[in-house]
Structure formats: structure tokens, C-alpha cells
PDB file of N, CA and C in Angstrom:
ATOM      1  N   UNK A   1       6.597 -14.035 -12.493  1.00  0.00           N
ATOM      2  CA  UNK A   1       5.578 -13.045 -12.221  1.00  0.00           C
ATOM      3  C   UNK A   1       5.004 -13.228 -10.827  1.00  0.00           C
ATOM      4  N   UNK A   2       5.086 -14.360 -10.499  1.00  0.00           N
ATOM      5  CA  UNK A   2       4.323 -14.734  -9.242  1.00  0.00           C
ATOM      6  C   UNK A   2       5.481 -14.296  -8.209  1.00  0.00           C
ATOM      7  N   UNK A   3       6.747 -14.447  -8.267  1.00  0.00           N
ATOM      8  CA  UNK A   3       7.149 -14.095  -7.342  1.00  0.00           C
ATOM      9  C   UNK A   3       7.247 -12.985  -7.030  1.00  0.00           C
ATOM     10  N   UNK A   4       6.879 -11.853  -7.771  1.00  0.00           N
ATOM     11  CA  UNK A   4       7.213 -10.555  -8.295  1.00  0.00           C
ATOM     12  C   UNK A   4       6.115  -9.852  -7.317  1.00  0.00           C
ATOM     13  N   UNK A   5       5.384 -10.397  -7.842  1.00  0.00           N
ATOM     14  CA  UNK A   5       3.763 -10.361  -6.595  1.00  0.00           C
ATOM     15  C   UNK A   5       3.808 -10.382  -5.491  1.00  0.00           C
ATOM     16  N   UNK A   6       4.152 -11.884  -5.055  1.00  0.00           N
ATOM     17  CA  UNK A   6       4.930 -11.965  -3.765  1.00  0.00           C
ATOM     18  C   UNK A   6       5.304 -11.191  -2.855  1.00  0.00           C
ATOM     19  N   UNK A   7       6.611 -10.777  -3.356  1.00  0.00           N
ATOM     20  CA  UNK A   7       7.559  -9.935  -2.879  1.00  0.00           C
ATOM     21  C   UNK A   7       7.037  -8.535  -2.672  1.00  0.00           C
ATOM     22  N   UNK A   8       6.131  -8.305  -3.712  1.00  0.00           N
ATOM     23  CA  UNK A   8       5.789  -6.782  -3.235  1.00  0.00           C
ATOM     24  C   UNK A   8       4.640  -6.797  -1.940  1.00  0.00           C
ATOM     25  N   UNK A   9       3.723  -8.153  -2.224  1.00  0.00           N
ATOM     26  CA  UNK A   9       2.512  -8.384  -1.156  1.00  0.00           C
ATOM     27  C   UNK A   9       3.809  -7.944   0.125  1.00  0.00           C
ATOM     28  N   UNK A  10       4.723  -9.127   0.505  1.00  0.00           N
ATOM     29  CA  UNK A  10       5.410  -9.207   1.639  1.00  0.00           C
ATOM     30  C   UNK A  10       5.836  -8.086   2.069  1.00  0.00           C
ATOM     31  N   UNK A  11       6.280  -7.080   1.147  1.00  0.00           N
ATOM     32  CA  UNK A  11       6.950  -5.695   1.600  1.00  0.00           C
ATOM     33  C   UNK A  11       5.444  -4.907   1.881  1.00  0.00           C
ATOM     34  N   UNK A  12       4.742  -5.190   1.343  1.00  0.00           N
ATOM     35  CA  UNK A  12       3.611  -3.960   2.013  1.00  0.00           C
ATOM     36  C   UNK A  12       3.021  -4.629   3.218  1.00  0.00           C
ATOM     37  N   UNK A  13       2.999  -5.993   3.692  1.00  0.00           N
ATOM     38  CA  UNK A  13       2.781  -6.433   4.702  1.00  0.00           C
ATOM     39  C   UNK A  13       3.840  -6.123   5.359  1.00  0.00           C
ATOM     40  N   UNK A  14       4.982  -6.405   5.283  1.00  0.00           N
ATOM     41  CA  UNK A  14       6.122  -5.653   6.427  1.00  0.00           C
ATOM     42  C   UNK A  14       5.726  -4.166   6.932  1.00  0.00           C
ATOM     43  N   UNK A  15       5.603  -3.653   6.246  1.00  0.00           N
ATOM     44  CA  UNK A  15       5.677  -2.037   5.901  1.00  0.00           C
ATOM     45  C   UNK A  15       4.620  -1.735   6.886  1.00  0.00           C
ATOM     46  N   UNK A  16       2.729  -2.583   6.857  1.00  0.00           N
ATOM     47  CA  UNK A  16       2.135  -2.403   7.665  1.00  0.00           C
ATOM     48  C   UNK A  16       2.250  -2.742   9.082  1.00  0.00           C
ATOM     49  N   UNK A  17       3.139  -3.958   9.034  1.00  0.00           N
ATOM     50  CA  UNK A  17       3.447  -4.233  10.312  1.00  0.00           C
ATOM     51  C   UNK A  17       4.553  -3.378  10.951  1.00  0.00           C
ATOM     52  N   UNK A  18       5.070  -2.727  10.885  1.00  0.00           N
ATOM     53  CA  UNK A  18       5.766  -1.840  11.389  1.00  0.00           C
ATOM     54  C   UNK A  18       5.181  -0.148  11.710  1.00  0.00           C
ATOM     55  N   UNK A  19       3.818  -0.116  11.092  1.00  0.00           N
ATOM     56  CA  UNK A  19       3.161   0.988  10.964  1.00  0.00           C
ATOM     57  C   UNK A  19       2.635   1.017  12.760  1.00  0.00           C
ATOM     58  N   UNK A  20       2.171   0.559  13.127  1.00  0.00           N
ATOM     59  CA  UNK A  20       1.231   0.187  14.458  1.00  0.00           C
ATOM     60  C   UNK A  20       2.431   0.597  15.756  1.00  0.00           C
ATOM     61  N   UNK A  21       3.841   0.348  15.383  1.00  0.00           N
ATOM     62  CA  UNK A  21       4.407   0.966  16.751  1.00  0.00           C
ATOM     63  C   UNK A  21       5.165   2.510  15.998  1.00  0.00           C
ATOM     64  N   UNK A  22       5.084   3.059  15.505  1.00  0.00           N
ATOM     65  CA  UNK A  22       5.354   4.393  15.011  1.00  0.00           C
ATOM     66  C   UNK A  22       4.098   5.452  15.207  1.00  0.00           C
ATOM     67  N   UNK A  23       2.636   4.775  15.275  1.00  0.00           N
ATOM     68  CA  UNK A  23       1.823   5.252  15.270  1.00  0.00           C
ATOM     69  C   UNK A  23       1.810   5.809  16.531  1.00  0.00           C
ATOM     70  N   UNK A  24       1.936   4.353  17.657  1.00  0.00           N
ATOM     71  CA  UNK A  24       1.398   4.478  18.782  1.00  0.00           C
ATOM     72  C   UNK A  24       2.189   5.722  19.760  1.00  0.00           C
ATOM     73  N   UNK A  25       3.443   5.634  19.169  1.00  0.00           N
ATOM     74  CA  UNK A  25       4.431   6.451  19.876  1.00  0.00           C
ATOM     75  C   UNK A  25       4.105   8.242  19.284  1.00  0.00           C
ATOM     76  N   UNK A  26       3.553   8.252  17.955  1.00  0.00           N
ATOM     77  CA  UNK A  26       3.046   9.862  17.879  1.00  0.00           C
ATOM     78  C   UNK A  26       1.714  10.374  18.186  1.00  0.00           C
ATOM     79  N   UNK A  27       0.703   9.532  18.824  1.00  0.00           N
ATOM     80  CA  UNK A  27      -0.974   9.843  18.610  1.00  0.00           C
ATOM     81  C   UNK A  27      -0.254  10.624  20.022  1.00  0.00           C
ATOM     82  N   UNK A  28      -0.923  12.201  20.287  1.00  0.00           N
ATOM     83  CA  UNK A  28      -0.719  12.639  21.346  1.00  0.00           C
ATOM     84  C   UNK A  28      -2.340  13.116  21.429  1.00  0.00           C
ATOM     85  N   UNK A  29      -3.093  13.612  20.495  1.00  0.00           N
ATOM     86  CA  UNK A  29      -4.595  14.000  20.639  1.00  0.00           C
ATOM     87  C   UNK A  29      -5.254  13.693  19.427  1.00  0.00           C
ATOM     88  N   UNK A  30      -6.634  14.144  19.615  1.00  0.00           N
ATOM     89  CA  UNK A  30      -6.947  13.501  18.453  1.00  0.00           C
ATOM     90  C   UNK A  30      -6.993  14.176  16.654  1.00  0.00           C
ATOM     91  N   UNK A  31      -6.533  15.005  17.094  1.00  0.00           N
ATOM     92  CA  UNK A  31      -5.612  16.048  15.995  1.00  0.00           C
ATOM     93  C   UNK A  31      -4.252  15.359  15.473  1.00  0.00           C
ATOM     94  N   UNK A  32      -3.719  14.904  16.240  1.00  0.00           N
ATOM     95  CA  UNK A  32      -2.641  13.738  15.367  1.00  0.00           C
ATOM     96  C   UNK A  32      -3.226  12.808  15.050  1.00  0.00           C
ATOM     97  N   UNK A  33      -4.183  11.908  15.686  1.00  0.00           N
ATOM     98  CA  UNK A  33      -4.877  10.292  14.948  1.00  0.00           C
ATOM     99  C   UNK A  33      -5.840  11.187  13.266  1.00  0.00           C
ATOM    100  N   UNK A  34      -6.138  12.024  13.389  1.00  0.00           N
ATOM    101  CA  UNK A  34      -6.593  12.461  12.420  1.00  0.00           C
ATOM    102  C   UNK A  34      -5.912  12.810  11.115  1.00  0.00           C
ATOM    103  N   UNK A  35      -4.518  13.475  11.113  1.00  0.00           N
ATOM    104  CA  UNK A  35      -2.925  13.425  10.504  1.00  0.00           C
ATOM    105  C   UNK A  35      -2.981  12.282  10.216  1.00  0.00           C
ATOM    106  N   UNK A  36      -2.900  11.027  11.213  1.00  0.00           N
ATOM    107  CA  UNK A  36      -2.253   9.758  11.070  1.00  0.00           C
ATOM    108  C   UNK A  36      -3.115   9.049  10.025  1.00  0.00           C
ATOM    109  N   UNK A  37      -4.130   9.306  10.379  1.00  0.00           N
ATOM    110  CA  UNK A  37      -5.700   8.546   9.176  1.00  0.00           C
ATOM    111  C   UNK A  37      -5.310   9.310   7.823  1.00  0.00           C
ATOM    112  N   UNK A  38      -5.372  10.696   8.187  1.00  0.00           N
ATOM    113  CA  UNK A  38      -5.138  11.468   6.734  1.00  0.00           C
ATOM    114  C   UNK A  38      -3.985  10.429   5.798  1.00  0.00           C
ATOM    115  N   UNK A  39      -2.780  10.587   6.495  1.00  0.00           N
ATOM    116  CA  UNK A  39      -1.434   9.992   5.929  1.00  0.00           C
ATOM    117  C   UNK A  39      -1.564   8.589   5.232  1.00  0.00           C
ATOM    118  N   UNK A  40      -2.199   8.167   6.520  1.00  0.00           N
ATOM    119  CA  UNK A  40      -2.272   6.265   6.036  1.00  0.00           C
ATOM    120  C   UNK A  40      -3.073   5.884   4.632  1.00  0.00           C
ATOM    121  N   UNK A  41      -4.298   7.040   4.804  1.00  0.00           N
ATOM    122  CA  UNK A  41      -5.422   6.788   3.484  1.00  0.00           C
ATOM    123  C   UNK A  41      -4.704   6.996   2.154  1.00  0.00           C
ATOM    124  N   UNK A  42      -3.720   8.095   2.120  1.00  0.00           N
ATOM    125  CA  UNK A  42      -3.304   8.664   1.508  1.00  0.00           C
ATOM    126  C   UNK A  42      -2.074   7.780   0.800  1.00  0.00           C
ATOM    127  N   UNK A  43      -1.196   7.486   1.751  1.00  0.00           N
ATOM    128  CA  UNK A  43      -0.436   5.857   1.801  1.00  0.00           C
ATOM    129  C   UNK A  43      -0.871   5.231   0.836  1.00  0.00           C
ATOM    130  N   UNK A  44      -2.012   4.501   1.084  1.00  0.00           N
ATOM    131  CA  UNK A  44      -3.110   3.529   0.388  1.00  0.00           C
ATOM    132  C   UNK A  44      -3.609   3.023  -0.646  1.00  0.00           C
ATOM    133  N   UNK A  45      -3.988   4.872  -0.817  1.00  0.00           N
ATOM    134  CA  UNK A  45      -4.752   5.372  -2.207  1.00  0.00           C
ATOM    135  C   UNK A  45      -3.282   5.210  -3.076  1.00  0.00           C
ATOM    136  N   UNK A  46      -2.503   5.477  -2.566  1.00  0.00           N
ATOM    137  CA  UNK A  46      -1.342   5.848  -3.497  1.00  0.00           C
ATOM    138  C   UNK A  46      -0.633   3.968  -4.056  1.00  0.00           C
ATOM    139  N   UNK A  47      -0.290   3.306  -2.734  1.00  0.00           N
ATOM    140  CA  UNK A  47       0.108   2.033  -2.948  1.00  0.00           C
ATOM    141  C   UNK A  47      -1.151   1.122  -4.435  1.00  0.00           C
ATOM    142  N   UNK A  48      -2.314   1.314  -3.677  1.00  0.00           N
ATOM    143  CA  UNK A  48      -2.943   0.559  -4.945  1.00  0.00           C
ATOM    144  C   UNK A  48      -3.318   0.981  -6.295  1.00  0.00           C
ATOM    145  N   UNK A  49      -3.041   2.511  -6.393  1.00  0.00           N
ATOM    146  CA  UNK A  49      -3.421   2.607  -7.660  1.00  0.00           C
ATOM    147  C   UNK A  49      -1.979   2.571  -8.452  1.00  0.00           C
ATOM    148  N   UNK A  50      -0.850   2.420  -7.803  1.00  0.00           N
ATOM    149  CA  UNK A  50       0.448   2.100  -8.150  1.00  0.00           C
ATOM    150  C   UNK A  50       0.621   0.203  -8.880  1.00  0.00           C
ATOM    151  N   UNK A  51      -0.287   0.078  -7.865  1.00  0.00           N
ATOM    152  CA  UNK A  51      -0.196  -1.559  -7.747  1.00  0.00           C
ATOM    153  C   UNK A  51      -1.302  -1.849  -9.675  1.00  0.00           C
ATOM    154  N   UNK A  52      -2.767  -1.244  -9.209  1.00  0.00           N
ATOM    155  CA  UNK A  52      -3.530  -1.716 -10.059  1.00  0.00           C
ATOM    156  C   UNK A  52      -2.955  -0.777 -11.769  1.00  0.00           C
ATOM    157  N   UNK A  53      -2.063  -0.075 -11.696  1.00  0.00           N
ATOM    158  CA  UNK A  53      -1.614   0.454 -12.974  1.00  0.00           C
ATOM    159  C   UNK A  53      -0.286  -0.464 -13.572  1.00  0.00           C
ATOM    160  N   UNK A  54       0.186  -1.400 -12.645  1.00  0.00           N
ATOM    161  CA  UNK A  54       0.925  -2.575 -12.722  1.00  0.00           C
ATOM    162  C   UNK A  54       0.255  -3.732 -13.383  1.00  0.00           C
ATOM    163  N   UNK A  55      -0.729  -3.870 -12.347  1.00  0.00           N
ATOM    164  CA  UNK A  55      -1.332  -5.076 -12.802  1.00  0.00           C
ATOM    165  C   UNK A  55      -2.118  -4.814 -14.126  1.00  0.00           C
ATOM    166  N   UNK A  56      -2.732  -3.405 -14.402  1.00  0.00           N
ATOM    167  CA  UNK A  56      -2.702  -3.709 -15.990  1.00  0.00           C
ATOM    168  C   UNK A  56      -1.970  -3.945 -17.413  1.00  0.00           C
ATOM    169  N   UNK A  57      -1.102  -3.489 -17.086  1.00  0.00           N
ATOM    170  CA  UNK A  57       0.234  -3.223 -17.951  1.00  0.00           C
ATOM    171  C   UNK A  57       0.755  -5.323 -18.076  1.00  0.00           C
ATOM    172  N   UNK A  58       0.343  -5.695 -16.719  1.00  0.00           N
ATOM    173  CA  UNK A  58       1.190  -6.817 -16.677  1.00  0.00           C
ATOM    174  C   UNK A  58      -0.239  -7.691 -17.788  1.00  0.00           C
ATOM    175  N   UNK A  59      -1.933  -7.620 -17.571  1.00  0.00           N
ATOM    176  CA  UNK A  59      -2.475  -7.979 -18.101  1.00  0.00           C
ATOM    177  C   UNK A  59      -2.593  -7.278 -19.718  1.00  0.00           C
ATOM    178  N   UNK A  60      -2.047  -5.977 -19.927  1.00  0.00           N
ATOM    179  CA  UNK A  60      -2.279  -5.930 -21.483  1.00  0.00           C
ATOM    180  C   UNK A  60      -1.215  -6.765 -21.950  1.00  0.00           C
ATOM    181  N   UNK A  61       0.219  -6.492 -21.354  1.00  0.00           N
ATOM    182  CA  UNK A  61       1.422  -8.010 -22.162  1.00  0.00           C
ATOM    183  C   UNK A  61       0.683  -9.119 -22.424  1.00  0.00           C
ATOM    184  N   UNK A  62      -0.051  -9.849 -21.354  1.00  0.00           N
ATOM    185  CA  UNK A  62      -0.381 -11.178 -21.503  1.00  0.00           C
ATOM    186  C   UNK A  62      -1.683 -11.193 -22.331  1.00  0.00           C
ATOM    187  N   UNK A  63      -2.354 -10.355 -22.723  1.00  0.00           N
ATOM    188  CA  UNK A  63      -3.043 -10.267 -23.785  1.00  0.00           C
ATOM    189  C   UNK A  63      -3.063  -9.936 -24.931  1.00  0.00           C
ATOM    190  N   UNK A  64      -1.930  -9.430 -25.301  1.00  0.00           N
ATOM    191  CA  UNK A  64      -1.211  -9.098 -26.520  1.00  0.00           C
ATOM    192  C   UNK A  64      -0.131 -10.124 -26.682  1.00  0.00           C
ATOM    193  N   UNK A  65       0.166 -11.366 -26.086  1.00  0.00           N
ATOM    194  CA  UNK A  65       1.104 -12.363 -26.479  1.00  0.00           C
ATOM    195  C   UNK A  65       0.224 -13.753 -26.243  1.00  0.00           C
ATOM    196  N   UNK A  66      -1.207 -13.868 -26.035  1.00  0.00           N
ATOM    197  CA  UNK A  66      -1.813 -14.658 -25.432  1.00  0.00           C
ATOM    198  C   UNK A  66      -1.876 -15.783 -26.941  1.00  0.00           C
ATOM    199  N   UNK A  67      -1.369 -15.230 -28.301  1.00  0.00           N
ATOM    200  CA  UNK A  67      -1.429 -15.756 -28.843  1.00  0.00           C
ATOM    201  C   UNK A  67      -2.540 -17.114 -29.320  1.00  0.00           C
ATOM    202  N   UNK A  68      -3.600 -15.691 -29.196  1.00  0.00           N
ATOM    203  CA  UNK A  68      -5.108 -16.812 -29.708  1.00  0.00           C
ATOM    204  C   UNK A  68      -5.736 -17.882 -28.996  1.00  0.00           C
ATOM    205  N   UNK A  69      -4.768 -18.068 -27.573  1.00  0.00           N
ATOM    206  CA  UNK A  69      -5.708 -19.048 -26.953  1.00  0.00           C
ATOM    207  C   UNK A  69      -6.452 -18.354 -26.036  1.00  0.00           C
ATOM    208  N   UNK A  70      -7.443 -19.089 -26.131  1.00  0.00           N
ATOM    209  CA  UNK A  70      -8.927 -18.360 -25.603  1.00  0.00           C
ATOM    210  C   UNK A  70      -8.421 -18.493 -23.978  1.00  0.00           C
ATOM    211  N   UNK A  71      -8.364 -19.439 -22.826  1.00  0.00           N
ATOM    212  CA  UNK A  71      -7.883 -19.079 -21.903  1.00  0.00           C
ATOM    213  C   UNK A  71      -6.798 -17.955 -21.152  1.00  0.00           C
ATOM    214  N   UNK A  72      -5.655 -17.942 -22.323  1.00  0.00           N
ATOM    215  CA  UNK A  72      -4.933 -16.890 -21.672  1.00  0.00           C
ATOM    216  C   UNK A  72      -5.846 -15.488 -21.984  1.00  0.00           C
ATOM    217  N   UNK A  73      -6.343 -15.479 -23.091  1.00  0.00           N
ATOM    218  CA  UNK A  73      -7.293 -14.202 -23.499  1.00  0.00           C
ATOM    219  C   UNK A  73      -8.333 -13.534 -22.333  1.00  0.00           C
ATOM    220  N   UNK A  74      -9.194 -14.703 -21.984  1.00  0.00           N
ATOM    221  CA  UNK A  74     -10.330 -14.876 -20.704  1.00  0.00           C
ATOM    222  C   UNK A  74      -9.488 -14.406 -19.397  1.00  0.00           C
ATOM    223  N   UNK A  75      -8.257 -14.684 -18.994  1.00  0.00           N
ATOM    224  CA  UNK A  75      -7.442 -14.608 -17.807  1.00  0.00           C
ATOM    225  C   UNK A  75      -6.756 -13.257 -17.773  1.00  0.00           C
ATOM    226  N   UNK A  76      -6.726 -12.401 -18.968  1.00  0.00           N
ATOM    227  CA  UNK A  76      -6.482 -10.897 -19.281  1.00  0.00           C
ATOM    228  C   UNK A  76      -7.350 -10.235 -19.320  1.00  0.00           C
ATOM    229  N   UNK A  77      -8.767 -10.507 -19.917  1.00  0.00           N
ATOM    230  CA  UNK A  77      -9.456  -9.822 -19.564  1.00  0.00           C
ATOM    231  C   UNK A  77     -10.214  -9.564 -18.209  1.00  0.00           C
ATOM    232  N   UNK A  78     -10.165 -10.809 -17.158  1.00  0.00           N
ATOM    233  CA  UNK A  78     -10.326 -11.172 -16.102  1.00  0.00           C
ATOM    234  C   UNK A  78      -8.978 -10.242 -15.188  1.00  0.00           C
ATOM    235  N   UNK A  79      -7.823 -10.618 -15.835  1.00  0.00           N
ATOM    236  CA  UNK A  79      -6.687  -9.253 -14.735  1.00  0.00           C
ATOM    237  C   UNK A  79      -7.354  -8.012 -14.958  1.00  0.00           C
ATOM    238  N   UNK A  80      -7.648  -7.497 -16.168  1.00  0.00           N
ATOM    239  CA  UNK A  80      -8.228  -5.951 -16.594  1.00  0.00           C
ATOM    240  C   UNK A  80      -9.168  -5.474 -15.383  1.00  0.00           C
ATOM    241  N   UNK A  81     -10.250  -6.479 -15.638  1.00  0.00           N
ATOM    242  CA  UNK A  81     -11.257  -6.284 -14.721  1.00  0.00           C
ATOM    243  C   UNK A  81     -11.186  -5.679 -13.746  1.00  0.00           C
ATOM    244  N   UNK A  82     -10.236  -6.901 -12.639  1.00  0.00           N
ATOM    245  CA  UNK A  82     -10.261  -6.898 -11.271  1.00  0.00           C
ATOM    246  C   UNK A  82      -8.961  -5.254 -10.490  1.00  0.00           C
ATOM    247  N   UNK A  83      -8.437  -5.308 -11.598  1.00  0.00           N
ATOM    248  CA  UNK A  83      -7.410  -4.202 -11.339  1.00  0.00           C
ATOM    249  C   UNK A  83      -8.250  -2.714 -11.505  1.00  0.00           C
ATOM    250  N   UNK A  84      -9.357  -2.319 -12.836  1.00  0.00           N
ATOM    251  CA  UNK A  84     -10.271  -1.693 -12.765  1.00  0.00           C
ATOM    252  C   UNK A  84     -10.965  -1.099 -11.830  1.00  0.00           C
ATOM    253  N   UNK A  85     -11.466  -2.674 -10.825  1.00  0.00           N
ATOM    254  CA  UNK A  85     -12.406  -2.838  -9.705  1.00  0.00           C
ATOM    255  C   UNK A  85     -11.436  -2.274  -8.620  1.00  0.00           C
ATOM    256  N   UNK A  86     -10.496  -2.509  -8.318  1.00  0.00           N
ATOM    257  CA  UNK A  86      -9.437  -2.045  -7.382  1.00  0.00           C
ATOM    258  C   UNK A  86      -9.248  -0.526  -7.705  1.00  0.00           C
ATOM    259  N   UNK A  87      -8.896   0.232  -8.633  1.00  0.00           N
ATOM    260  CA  UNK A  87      -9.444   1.255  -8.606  1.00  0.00           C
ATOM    261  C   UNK A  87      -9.827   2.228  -8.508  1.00  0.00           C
ATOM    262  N   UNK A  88     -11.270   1.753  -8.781  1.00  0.00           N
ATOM    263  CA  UNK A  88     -12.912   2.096  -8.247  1.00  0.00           C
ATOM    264  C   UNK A  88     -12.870   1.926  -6.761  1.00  0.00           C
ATOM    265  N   UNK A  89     -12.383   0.983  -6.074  1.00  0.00           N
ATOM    266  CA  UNK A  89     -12.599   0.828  -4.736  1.00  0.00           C
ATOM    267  C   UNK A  89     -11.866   1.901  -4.041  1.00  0.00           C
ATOM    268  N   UNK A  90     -10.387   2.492  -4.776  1.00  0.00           N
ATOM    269  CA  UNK A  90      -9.762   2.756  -4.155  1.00  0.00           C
ATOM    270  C   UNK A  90     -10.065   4.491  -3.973  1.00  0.00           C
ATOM    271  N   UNK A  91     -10.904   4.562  -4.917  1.00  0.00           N
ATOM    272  CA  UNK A  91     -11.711   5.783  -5.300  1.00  0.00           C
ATOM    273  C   UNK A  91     -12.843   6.257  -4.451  1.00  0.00           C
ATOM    274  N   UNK A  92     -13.396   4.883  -4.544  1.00  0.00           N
ATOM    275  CA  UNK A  92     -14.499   5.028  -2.902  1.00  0.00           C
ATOM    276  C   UNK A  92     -14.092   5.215  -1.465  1.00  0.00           C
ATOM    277  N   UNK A  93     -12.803   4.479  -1.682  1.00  0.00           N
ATOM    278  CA  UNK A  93     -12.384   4.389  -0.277  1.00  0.00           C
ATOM    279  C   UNK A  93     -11.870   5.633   0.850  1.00  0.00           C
ATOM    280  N   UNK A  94     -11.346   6.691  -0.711  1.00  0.00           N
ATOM    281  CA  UNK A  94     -10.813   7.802  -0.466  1.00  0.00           C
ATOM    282  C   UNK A  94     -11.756   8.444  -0.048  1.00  0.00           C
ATOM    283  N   UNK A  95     -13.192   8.910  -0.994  1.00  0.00           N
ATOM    284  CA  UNK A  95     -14.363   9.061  -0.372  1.00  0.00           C
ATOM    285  C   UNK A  95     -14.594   9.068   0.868  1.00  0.00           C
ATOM    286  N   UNK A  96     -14.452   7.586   1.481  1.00  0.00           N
ATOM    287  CA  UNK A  96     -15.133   7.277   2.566  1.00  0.00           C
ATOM    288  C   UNK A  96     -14.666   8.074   3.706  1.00  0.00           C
ATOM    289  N   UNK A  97     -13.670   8.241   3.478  1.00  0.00           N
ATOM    290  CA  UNK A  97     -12.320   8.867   4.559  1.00  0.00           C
ATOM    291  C   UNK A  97     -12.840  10.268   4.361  1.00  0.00           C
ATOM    292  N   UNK A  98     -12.940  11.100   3.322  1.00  0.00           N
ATOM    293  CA  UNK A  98     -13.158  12.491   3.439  1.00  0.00           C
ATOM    294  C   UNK A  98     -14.376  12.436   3.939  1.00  0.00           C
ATOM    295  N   UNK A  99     -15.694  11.707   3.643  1.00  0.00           N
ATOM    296  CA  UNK A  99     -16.886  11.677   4.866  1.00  0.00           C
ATOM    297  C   UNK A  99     -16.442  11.505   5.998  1.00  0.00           C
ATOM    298  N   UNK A 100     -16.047  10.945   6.614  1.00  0.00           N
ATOM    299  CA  UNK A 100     -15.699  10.456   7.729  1.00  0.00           C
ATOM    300  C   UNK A 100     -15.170  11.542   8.152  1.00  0.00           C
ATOM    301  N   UNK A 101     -14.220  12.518   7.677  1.00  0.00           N
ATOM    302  CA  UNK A 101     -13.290  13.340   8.091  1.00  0.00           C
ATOM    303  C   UNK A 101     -14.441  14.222   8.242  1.00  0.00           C
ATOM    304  N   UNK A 102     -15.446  14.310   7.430  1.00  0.00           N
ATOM    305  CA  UNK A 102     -16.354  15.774   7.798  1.00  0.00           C
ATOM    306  C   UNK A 102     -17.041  15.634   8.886  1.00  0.00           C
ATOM    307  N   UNK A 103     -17.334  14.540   8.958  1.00  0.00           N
ATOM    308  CA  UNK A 103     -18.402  14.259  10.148  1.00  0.00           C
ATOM    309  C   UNK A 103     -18.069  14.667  11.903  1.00  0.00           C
ATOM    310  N   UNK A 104     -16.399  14.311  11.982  1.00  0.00           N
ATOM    311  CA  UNK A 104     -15.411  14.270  12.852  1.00  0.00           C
ATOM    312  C   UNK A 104     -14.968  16.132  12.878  1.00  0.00           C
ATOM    313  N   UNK A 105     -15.204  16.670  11.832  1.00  0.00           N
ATOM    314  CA  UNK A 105     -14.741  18.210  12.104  1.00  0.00           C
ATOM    315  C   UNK A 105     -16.156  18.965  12.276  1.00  0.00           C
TER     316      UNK A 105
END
């Protein structure tokens, strides 16, 4: 499981690191950096609620096989949580961007 994690962290860190010279080569005004923000948020919103509908699925297994011990139980309801909280954030975050976008038009 951990590597599974891993591997996806590393590919979305690749993925961002390669974002920064594709960018730089299309911003021509600020009508494209605005596209580019649109896209990326959008990116985002999409990667983590992909991610946090994973990570619950991976915490209801381990809470439905936790087989009565109270730690693995506590450590599922603790994945639930934090994937929840992710989100919610990711919900705000989208938010934040459409303020932002109004303020700017």
C-alpha cells in the first residue's frame, strides 16, 4: 500500500515539475495566465478528489478487515477523516480561485 502511495505522490510530483516550463512557453498576456490558473485549479480539484475517493475506499477495506483490533479500527477512522478534510479543502480551494477570478475580471 505504501508503495502504491508512493508512486502516485512521485508521478504527481513529476507531472508538477514539468508543469513550470510548458507554462512559461504559453503565458503570452494575462488572458492566458488566467486559462493557465483556470486549468491548473481544475487539474487539482480533479487529482485530489480522485486521490481522497481512493483513500477512502482504501480506509473502509481496512476497517472492515481490522478485525476487532482497536488500533487498526482508530487508524480507519483516522484515514476517513483526513481524506474527508481533503475534500472540504479541495472544495474551498476551488472557491478560492473563483473569488480570486472575480476580483481579477
Amino acid at each position: 500500500m505504501k508503495k502504491i502511495v508512493r508512486n502516485i505522490t512521485f508521478s504527481i510530483l513529476l507531472l508538477g515539475a514539468s508543469f513550470p516550463a510548458s507554462v512559461s512557453a504559453a503565458v503570452q498576456s494575462s488572458e492566458d495566465v488566467e486559462r493557465i490558473i483556470r486549468r491548473l485549479s481544475g487539474w487539482m480539484y480533479s487529482i485530489l478528489i480522485a486521490l481522497s475517493v481512493v483513500f477512502i475506499l482504501v480506509a473502509a477495506y481496512n476497517f472492515l478487515f481490522a478485525g476487532g483490533d482497536k488500533n487498526k479500527l482508530e487508524a480507519a477512522k483516522n484515514q476517513i477523516t483526513y481524506a474527508v478534510i481533503a475534500i472540504v479543502l479541495a472544495i474551498i480551494a476551488t472557491g478560492i480561485v473563483k473569488i480570486v477570478q472575480q476580483f481579477l475580471t
